[in-house]
Protein backbone atom coordinates (compact mmCIF):
# COMPACT_ATOMS: atom_id res chain seq x y z
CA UNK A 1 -10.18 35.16 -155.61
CA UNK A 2 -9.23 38.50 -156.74
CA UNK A 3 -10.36 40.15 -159.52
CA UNK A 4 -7.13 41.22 -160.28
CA UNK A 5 -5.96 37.96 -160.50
CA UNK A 6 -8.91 36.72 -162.71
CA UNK A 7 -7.87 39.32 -164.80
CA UNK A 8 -4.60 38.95 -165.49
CA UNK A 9 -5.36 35.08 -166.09
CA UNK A 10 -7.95 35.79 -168.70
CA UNK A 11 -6.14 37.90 -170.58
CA UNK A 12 -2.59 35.80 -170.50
CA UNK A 13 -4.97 33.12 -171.90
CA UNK A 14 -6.65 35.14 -174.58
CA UNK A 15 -2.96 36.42 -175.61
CA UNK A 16 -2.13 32.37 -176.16
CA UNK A 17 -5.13 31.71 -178.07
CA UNK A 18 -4.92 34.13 -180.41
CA UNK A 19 -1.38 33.12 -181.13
CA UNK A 20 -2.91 30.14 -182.16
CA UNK A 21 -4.25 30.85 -185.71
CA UNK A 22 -7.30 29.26 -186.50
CA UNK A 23 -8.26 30.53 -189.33
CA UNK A 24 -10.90 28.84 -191.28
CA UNK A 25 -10.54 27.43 -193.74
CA UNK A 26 -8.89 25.09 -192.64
CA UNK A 27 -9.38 25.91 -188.93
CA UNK A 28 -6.71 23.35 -187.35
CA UNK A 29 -8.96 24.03 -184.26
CA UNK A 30 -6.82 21.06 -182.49
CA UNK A 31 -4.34 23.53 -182.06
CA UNK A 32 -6.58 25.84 -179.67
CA UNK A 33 -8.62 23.22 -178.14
CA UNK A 34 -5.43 21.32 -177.33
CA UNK A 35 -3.89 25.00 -175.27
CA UNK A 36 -7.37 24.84 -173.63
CA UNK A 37 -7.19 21.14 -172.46
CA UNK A 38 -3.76 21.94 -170.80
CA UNK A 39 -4.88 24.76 -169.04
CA UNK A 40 -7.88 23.46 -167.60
CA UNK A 41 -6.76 19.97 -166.87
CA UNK A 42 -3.83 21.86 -165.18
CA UNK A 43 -7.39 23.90 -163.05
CA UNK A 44 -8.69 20.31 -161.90
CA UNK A 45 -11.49 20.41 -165.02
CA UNK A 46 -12.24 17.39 -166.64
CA UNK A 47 -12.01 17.47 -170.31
CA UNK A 48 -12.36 15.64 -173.65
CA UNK A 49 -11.53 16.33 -177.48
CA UNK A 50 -14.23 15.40 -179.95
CA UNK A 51 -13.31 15.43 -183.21
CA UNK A 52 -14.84 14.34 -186.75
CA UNK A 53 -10.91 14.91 -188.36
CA UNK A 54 -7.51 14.96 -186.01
CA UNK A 55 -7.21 18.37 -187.13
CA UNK A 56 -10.64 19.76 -186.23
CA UNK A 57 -11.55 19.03 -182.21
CA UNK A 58 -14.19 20.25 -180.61
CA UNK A 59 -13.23 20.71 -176.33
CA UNK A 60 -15.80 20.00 -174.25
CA UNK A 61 -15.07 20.21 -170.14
CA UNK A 62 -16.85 19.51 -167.44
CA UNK A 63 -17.75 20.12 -163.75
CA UNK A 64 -20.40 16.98 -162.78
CA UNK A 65 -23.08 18.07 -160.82
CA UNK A 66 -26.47 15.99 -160.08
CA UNK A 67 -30.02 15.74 -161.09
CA UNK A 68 -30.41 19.47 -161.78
CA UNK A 69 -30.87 21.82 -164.53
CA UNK A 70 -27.08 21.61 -166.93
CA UNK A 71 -25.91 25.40 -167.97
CA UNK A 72 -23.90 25.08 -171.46
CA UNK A 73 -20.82 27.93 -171.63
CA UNK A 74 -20.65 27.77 -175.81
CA UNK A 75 -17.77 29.07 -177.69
CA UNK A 76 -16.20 28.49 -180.94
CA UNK A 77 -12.20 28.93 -181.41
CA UNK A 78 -12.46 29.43 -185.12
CA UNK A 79 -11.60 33.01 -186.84
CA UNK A 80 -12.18 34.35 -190.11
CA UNK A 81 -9.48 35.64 -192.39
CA UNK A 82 -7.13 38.52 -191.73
CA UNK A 83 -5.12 40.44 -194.21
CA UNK A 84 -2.01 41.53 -192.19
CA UNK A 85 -0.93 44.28 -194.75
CA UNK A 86 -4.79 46.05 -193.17
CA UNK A 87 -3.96 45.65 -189.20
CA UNK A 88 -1.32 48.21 -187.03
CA UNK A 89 -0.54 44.93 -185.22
CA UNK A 90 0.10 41.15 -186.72
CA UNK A 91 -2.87 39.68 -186.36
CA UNK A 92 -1.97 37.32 -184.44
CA UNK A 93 0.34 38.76 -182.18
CA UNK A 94 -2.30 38.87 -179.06
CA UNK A 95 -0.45 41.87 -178.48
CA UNK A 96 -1.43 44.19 -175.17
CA UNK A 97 -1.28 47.71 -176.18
CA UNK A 98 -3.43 50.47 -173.70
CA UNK A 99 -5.37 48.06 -172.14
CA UNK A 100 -6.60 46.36 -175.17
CA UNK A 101 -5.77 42.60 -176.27
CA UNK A 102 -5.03 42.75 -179.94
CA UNK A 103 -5.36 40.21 -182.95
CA UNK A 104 -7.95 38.23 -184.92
CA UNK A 105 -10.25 36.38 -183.15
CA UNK A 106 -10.69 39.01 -179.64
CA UNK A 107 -14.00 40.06 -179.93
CA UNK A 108 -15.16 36.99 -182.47
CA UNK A 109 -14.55 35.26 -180.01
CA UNK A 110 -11.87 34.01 -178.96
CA UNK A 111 -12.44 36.48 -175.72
CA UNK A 112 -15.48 34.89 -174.74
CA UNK A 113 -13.73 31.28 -174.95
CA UNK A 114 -11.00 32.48 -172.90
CA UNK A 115 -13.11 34.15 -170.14
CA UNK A 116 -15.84 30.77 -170.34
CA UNK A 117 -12.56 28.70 -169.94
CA UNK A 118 -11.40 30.94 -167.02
CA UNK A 119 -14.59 31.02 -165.28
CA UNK A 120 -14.66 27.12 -165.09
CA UNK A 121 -11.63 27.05 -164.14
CA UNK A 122 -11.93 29.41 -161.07
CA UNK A 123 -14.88 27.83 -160.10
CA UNK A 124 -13.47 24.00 -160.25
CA UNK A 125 -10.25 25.44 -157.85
CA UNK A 126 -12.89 26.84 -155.30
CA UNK A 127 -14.68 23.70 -154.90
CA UNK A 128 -17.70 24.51 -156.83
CA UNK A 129 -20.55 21.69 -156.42
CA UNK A 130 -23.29 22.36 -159.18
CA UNK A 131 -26.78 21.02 -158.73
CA UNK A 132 -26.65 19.59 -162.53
CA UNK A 133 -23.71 19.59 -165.15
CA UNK A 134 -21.58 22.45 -165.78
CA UNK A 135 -20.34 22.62 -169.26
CA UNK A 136 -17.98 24.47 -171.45
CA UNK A 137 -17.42 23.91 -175.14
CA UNK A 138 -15.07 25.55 -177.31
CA UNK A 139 -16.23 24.32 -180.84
CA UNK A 140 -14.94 24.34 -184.56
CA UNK A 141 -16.31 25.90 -187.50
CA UNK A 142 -19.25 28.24 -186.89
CA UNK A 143 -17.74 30.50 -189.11
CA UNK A 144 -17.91 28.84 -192.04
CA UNK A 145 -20.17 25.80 -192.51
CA UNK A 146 -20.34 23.98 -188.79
CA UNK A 147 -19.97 20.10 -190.22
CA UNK A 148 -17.41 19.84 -187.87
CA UNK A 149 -19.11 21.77 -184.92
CA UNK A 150 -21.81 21.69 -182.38
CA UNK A 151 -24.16 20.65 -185.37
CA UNK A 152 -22.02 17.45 -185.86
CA UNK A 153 -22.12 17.53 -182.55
CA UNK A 154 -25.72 17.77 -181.58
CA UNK A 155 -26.09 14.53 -184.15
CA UNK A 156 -23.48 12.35 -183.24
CA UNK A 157 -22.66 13.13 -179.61
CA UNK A 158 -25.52 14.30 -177.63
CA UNK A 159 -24.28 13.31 -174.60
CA UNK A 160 -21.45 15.84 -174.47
CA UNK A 161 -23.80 19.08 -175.13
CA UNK A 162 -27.64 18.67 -173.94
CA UNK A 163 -28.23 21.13 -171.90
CA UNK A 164 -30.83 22.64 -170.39
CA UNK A 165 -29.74 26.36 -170.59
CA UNK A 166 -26.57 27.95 -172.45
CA UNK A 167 -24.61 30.73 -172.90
CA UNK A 168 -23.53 32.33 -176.16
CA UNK A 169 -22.03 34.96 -178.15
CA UNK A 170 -24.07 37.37 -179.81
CA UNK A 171 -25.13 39.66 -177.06
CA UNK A 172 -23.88 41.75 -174.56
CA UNK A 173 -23.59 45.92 -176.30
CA UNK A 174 -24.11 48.18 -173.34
CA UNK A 175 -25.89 50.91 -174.93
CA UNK A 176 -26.44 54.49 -172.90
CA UNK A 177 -29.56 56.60 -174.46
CA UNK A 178 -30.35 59.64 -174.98
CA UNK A 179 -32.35 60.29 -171.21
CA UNK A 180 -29.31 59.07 -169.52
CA UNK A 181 -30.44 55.69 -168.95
CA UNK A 182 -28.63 52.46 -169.64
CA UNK A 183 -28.97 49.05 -171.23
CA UNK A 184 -27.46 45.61 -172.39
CA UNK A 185 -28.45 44.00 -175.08
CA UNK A 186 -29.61 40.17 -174.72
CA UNK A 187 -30.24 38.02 -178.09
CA UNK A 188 -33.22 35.37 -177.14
CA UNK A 189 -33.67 34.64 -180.72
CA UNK A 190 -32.54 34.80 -184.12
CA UNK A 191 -33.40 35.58 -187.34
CA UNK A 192 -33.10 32.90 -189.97
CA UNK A 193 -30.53 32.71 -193.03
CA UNK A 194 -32.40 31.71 -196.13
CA UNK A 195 -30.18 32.79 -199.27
CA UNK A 196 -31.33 32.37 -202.57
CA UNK A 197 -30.18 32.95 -206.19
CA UNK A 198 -31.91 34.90 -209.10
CA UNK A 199 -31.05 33.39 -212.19
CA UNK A 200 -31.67 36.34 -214.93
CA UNK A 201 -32.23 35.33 -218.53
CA UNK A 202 -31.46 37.28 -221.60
CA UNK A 203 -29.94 36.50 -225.10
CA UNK A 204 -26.26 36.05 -225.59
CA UNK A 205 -24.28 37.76 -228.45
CA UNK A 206 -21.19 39.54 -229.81
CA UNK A 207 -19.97 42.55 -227.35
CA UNK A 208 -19.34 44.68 -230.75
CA UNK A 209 -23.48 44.43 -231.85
CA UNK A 210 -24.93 45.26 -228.67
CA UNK A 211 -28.56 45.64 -230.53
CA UNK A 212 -28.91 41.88 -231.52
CA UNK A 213 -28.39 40.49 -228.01
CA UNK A 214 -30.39 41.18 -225.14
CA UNK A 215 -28.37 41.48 -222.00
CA UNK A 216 -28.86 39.77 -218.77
CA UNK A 217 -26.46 41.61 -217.31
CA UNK A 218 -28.23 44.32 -217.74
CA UNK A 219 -31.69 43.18 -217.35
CA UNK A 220 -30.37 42.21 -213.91
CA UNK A 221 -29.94 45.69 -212.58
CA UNK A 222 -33.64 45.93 -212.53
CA UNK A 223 -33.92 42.84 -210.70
CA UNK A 224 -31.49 43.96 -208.04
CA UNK A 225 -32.51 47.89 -207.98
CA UNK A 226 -35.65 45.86 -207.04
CA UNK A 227 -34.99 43.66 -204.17
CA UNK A 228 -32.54 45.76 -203.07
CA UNK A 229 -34.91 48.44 -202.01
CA UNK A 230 -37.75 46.14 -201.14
CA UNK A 231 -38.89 46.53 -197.62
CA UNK A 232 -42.00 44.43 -196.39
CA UNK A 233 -44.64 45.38 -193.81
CA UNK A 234 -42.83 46.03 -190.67
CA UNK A 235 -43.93 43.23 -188.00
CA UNK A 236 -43.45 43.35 -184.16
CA UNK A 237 -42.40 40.11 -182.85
CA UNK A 238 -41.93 39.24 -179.27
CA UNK A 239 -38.92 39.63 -178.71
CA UNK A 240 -39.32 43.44 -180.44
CA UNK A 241 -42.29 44.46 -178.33
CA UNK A 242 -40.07 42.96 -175.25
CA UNK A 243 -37.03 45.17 -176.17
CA UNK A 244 -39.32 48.44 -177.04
CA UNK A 245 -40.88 47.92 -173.17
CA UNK A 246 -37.64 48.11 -172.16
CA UNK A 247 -36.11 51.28 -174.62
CA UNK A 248 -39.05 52.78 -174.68
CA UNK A 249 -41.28 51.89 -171.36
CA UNK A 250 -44.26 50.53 -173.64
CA UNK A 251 -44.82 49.27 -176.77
CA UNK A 252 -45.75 51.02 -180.09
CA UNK A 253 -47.15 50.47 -183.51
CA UNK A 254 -44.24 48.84 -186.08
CA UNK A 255 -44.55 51.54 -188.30
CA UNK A 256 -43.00 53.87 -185.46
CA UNK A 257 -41.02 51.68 -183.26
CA UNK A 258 -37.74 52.90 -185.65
CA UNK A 259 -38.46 56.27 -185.36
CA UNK A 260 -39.73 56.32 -181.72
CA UNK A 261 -36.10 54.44 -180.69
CA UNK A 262 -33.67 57.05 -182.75
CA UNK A 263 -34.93 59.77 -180.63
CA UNK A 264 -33.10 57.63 -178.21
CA UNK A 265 -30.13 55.72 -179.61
CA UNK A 266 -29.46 56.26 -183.33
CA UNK A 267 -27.32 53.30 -182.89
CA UNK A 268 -30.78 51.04 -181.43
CA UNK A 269 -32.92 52.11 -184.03
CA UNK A 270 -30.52 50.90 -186.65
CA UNK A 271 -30.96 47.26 -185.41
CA UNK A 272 -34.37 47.78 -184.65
CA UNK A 273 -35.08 48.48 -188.73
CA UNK A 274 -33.25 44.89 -189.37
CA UNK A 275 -35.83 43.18 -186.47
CA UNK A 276 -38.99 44.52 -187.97
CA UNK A 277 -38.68 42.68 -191.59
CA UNK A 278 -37.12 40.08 -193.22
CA UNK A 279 -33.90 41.34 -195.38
CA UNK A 280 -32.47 41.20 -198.81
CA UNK A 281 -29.57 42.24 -200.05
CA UNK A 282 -27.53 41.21 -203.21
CA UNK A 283 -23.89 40.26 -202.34
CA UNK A 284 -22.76 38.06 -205.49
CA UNK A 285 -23.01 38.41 -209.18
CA UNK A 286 -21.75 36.63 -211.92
CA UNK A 287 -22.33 36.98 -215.70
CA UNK A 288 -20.16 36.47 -218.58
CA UNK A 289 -16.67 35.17 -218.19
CA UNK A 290 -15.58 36.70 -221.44
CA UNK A 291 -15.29 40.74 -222.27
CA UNK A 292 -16.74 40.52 -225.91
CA UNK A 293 -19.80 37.65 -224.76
CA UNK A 294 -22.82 39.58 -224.06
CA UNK A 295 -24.19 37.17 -221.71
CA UNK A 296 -27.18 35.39 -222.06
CA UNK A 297 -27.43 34.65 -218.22
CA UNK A 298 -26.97 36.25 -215.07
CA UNK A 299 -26.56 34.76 -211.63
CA UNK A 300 -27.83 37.49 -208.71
CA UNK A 301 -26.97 35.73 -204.88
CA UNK A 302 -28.99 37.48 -202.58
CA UNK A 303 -28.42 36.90 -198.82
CA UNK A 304 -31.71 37.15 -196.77
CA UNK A 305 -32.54 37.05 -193.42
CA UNK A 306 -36.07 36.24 -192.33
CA UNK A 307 -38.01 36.62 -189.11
CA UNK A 308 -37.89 33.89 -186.23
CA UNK A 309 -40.64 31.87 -186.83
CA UNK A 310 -40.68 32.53 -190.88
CA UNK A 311 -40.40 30.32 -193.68
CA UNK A 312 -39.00 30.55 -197.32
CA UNK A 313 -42.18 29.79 -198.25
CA UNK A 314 -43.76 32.46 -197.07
CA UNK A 315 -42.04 35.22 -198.39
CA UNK A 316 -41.10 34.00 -201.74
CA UNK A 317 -44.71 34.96 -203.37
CA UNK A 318 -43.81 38.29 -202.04
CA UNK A 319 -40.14 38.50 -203.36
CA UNK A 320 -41.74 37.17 -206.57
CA UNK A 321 -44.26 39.79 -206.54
CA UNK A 322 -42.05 42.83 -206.24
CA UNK A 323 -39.53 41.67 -208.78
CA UNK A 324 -42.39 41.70 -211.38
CA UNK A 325 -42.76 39.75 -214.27
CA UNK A 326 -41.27 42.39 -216.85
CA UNK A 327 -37.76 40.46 -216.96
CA UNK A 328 -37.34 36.65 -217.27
CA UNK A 329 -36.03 34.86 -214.23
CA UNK A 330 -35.64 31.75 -212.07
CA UNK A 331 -35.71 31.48 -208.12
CA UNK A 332 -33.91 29.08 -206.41
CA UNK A 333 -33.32 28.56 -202.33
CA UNK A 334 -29.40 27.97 -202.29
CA UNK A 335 -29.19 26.45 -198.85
CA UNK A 336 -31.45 24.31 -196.08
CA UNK A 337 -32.58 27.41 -194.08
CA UNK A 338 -30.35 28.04 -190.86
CA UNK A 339 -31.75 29.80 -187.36
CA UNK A 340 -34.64 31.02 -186.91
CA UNK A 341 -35.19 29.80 -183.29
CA UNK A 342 -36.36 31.39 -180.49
CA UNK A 343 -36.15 31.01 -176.71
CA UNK A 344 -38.91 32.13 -174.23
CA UNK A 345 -38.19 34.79 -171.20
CA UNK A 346 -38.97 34.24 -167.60
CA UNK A 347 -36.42 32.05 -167.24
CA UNK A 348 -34.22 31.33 -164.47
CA UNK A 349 -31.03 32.07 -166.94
CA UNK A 350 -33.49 35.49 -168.18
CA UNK A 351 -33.66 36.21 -164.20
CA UNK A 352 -29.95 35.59 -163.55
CA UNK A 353 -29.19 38.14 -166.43
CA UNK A 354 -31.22 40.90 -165.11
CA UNK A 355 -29.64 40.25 -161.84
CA UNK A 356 -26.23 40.78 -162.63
CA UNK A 357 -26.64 43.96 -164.78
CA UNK A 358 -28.00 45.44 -161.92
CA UNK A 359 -25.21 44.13 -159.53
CA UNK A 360 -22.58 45.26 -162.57
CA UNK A 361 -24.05 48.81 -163.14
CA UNK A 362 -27.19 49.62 -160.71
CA UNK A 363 -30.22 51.21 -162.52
CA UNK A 364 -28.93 49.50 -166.02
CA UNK A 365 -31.82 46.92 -167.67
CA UNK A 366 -31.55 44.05 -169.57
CA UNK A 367 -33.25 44.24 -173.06
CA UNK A 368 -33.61 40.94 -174.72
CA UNK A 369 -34.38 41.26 -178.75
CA UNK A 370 -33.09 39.04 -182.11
CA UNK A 371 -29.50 38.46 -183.30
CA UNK A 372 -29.65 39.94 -186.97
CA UNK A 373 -26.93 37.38 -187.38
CA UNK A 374 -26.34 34.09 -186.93
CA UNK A 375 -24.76 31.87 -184.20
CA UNK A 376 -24.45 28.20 -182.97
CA UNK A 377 -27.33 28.95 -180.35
CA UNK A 378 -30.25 27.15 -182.82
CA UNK A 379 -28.70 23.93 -183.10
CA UNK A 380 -29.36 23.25 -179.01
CA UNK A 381 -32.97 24.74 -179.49
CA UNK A 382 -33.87 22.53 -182.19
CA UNK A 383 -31.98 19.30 -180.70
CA UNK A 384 -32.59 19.96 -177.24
CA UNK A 385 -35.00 22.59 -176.53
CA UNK A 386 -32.50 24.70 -174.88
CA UNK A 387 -32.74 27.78 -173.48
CA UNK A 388 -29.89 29.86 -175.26
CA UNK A 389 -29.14 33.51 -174.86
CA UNK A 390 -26.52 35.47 -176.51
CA UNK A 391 -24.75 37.72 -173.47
CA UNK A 392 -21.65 38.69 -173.03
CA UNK A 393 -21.26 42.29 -171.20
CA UNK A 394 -19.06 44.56 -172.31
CA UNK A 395 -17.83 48.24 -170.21
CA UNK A 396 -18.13 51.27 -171.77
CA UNK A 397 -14.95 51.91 -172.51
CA UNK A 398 -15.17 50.55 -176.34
CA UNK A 399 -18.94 52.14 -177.52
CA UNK A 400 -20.94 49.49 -179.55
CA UNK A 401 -20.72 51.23 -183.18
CA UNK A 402 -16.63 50.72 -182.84
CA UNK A 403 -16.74 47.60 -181.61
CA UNK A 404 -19.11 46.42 -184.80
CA UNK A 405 -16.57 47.95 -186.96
CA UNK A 406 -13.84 45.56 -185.55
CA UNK A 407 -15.81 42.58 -186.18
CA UNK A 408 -14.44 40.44 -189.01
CA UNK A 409 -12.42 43.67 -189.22
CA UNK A 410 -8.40 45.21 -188.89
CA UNK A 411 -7.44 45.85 -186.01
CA UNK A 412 -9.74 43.44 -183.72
CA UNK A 413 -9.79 44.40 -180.44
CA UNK A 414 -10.97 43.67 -177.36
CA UNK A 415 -10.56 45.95 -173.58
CA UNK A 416 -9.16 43.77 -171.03
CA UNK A 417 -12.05 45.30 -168.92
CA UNK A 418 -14.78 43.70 -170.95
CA UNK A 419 -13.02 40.30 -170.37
CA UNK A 420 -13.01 40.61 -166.82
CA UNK A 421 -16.51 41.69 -166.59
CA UNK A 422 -17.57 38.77 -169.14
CA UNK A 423 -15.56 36.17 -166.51
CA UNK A 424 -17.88 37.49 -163.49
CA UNK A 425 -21.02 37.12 -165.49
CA UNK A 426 -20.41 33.32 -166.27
CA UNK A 427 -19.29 32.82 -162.45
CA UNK A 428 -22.64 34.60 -161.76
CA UNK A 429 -24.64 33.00 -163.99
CA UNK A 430 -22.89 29.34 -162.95
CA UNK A 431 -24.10 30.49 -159.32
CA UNK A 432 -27.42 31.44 -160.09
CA UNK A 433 -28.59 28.60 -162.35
CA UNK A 434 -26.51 25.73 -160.78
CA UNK A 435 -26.18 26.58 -156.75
């Protein structure tokens, strides 16, 4: 099959799915997974909608295959929110404009479904026999809180998405440094989102006497001058020391991994400052809902991001120890902690990704490190042990600090290039793992 063809067909079928707004809330992911079931049952791909509500379905297809390993192709067909009056385009026009397929969802990631759906489909029409299951899923709300998603999933249908290895987004930035050489980005791991809330006390009191109240409004700007520029110990992890053998062609000390990296890739080193602590940074405040109420309390959220293999537990005597004990304030862990996993290298899936960035560009490496962020891949590691990598190769023709910009963004975009590359990495990877 040409890769012309595979082309076109990937991005006719991105075009359709964006069309199909899923924004979430409420999602109405039926609506995409439905367009998916038609085209691949139309392919010869066996398929099934699982849903918890009508309106929420989670696709999962399949091509059988025996006793052998099972290689997951993971999606999710939900977007976030777009403000037309921000984008040149509407939103949700999937329009094709310079080579580029336009509209919410293209690079988050409604591209990556469409090339995982048109990789499994190509395959299925050639005959493809895999030595264990191949599997795609195109699953509901990772965007927001995933009780209708592969977590639902991974507790009440098992069946449908064990796996041995998977696929995923979160990976992929071809970055070119500074010596001329190349590299892709892999995420292995992730770190884990652990919010929490500082609740700042103070004295309530009439807006117009100032002097007999005492301000936790105010006495929270300490509090988050505080935690805002806290920065712990810088730790290498494994997956750090892996991607600095790579960048770098040896390891370092964490105190100079940043600065060793910039002289290569300013755009690196920026991630590699988020891999070497945990984070904090206040998002969310909230105070007095009246303009003459001094308030008495003061309600900080703080989104952090902790280390793969840390705990809340573990760094709150440390948050609790730079905040001081000067202002009056309680602690409390919002959410169950999300992420966090891991997955080991040396794999087969590890080997088949090396391969094929050396088939795609010759003398480019594959450098495996942590998503700052946070994706679907932990719930298979903690239910199944799964192997789970974020990859999804991009070209250069869209550079990795414009593409981050897009994200969540106006004007979403993704090359019709990068699609067609991501379709020959799953067909390579479904080769490599399942032949």
């Amino acid at each position: 099959m040409s890769a012309t063809s595979l082309r076109d067909e990937v991005t006719d079928l991105l075009q359709r799915l964006i069309r199909v707004d899923t924004t979430n809330p409420p999602g109405n992911e039926t609506a995409a997974a439905g367009l998916l079931r038609e085209y691949l049952e139309t392919n010869g791909v066996g398929c099934e909608l699982i849903a918890k509500v009508p309106e929420r379905a989670n696709l999962v297809a399949r091509i059988p295959g025996g006793d052998g390993p099972s290689l997951l192709l993971l999606s999710h067909t939900d977007v976030v929110l777009a403000d037309p009056s921000e984008w040149s385009v509407p939103p949700f026009s999937g329009e094709l404009r310079d080579g580029q397929v336009w509209g919410r969802g293209a690079l988050d990631m409604k591209g990556q479904v469409a090339a995982s759906a048109v990789a499994i489909a190509s395959l299925a029409r050639e005959g493809f026999r895999p030595s264990g299951d191949l599997i795609f899923a195109a699953v509901a709300d990772e965007e927001v809180g995933d009780d209708f998603g592969l977590s639902w999933l991974c507790r009440e249908h098992q069946d449908a998405v064990r796996c041995d290895y998977a696929i995923n987004e979160g990976g992929g930035e071809r970055l070119e440094l500074a010596d001329g050489r190349v590299i892709y980005q892999a995420t292995v791991a992730e770190k884990m989102t652990a919010p929490f809330r500082l609740r700042v006390h103070g004295r309530s009191g009439h807006a117009s006497m100032p002097g007999i109240a005492d301000n936790a409004l105010v006495n929270a700007t300490q509090v988050i001058e505080r935690i805002a520029s806290f920065r712990p110990e810088p730790q290498l992890g494994p997956e750090a020391e892996a991607y600095l053998r790579v960048v770098l062609g040896e390891t370092t000390t964490a105190s100079r991994a940043v600065s060793r990296v910039a002289a290569l890739s300013p755009v690196a080193a920026a991630l590699m400052d988020a891999l070497l602590v945990p984070t904090f940074s206040p998002t969310m405040i909230s105070a007095s809902q009246k303009r003459n109420v001094i308030p008495g309390l003061c309600d900080v959220e703080i989104d952090c991001r902790l280390l793969p293999g840390q705990r809340p537990e573990f760094v709150e005597p440390m948050i609790r120890a730079v905040l001081g004990s000067d202002v009056e304030y309680e602690l409390e862990w919002t959410e169950e902690p999300q992420g966090g996993t891991r997955s080991a290298l040396g794999t087969p899936l590890w080997a088949a990704v090396e391969a094929f960035v050396e088939e795609a560009e010759p003398g480019a490496q594959a450098a495996p490190l942590s998503c700052v962020g946070f994706t679907d891949s932990h719930w298979l590691r903690d239910a199944f042990g799964t192997v789970a990598y974020g990859f999804f190769p991009v070209t250069a023709e869209m550079p990795p600090e414009v593409s981050a910009l897009l994200v969540h963004s106006a004007d979403e975009r993704v090359p019709v290039a990068d699609l067609e590359l991501g379709v020959r990495w799953l067909r390579h990877a479904a080769h490599a793992i399942l032949a």
